[in-house]
C-alpha atoms as a PDB file:
ATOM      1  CA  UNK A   1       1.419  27.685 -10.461  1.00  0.00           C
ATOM      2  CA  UNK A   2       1.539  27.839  -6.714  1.00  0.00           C
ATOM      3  CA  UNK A   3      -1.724  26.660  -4.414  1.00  0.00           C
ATOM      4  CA  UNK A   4      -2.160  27.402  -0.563  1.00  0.00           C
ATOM      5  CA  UNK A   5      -3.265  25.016   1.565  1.00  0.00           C
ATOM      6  CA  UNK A   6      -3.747  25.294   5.462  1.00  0.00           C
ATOM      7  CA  UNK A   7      -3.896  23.334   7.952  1.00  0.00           C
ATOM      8  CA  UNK A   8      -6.592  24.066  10.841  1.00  0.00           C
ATOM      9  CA  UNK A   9      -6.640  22.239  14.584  1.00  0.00           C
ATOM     10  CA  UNK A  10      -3.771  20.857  14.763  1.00  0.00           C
ATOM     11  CA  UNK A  11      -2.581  19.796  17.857  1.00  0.00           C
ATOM     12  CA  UNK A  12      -0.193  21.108  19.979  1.00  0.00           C
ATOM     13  CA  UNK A  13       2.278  17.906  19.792  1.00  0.00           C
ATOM     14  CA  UNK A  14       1.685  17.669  15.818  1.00  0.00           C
ATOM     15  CA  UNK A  15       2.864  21.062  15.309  1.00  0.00           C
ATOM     16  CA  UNK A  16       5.795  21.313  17.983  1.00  0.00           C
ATOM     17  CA  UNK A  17       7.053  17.885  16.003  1.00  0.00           C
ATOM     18  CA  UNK A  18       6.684  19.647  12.443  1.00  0.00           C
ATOM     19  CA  UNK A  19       8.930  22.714  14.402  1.00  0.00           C
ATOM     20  CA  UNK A  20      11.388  20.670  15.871  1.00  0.00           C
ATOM     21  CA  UNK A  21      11.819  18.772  12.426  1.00  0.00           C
ATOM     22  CA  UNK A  22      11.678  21.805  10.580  1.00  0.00           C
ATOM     23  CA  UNK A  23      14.318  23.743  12.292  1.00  0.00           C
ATOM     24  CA  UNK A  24      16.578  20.590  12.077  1.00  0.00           C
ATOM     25  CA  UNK A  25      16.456  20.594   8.714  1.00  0.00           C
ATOM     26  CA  UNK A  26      16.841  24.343   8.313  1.00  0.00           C
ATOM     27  CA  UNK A  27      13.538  24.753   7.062  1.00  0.00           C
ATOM     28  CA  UNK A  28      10.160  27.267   7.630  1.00  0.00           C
ATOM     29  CA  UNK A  29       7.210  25.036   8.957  1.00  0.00           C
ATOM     30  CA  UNK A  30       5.805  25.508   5.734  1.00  0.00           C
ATOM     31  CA  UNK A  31       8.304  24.265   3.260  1.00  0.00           C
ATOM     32  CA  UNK A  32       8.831  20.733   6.168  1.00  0.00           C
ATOM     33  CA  UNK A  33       5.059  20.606   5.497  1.00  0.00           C
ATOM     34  CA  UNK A  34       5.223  20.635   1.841  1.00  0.00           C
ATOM     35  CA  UNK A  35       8.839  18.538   2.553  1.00  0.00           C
ATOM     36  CA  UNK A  36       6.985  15.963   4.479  1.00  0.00           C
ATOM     37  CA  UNK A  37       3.830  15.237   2.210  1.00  0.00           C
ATOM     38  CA  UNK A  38       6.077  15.578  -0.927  1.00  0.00           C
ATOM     39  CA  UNK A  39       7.744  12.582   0.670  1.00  0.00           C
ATOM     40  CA  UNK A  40       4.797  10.613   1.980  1.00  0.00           C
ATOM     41  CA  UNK A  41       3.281  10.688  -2.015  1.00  0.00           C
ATOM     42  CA  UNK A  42       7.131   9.438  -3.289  1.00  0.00           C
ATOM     43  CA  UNK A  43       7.079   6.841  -0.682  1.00  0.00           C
ATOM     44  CA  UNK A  44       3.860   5.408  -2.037  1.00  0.00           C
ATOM     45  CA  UNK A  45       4.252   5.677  -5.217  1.00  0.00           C
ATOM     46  CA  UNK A  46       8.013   3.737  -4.776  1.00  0.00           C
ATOM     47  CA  UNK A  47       5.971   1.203  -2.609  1.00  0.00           C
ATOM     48  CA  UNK A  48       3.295   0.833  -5.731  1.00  0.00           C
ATOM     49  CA  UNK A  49       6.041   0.673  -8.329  1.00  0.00           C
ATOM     50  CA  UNK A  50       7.782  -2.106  -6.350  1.00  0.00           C
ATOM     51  CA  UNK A  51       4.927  -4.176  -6.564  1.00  0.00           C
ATOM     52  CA  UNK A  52       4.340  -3.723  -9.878  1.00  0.00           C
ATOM     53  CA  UNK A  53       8.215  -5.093 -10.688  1.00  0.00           C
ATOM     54  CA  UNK A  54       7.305  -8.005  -8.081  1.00  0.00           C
ATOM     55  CA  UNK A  55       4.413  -9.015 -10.334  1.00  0.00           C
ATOM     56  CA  UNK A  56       6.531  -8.726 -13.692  1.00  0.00           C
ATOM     57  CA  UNK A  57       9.659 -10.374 -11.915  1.00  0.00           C
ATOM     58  CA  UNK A  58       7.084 -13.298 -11.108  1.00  0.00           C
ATOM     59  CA  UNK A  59       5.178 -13.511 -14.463  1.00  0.00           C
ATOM     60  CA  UNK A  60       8.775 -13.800 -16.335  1.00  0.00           C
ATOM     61  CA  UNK A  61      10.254 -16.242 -13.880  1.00  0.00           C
ATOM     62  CA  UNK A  62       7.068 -18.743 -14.244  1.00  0.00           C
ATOM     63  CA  UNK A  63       6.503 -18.643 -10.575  1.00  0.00           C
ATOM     64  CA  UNK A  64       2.566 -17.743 -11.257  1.00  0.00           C
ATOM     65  CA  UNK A  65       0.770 -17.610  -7.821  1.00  0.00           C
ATOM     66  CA  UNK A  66      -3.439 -17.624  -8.046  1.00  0.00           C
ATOM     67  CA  UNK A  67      -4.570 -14.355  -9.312  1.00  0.00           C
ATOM     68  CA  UNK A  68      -0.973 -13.862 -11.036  1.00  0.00           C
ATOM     69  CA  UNK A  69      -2.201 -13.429 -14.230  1.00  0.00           C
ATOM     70  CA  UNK A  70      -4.812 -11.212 -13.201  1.00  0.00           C
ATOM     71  CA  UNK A  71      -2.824  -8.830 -11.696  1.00  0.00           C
ATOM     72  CA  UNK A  72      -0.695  -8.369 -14.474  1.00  0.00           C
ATOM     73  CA  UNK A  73      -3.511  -7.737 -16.800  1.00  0.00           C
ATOM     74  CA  UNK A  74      -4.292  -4.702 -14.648  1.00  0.00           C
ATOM     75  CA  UNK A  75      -1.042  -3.472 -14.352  1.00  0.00           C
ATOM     76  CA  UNK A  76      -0.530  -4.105 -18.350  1.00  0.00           C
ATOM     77  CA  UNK A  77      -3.783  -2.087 -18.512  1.00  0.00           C
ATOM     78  CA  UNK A  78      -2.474   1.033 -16.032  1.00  0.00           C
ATOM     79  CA  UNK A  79       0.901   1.279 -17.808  1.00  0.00           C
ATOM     80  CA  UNK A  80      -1.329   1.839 -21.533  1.00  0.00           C
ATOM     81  CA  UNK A  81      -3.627   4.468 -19.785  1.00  0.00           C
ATOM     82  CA  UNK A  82      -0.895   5.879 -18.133  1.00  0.00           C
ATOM     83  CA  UNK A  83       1.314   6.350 -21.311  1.00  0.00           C
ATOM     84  CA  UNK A  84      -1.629   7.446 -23.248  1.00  0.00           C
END
């Protein structure tokens, strides 16, 4: 399934960027849109994950800091709903 989505008033400079960038990469101003948000949601979602594996890494190496074990309860408690 394919959605639209548009973009109104954006400014000049935003969109000249997005042109440059997007005939650098040989790509319509559409697809270094979707290229560039694609990207931004991977980037946070790598950022969230690392976290995640810095909590674990410090739970299993003893190294509790305050709030430690409440973290990991939470992120014990995403993982189920997420595999669920």
């Amino acid at each position: 399934m394919s959605a639209t989505i548009q973009l109104k008033d954006t400014s000049a400079t935003l969109y000249e960027r997005l042109r440059a960038s997007a005939k650098h990469n040989f790509r319509s101003v559409d697809q270094e849109a979707l290229s560039r948000l694609e990207r931004s949601f991977a980037l946070e979602d790598a950022l969230a994950t690392r976290a995640h594996q810095n909590w674990v890494d410090e739970a299993l190496a003893g190294g509790f800091r305050a709030g430690s074990v409440q973290r990991l309860r939470k992120l014990a408690a995403k993982a189920r709903a997420a595999a669920a």
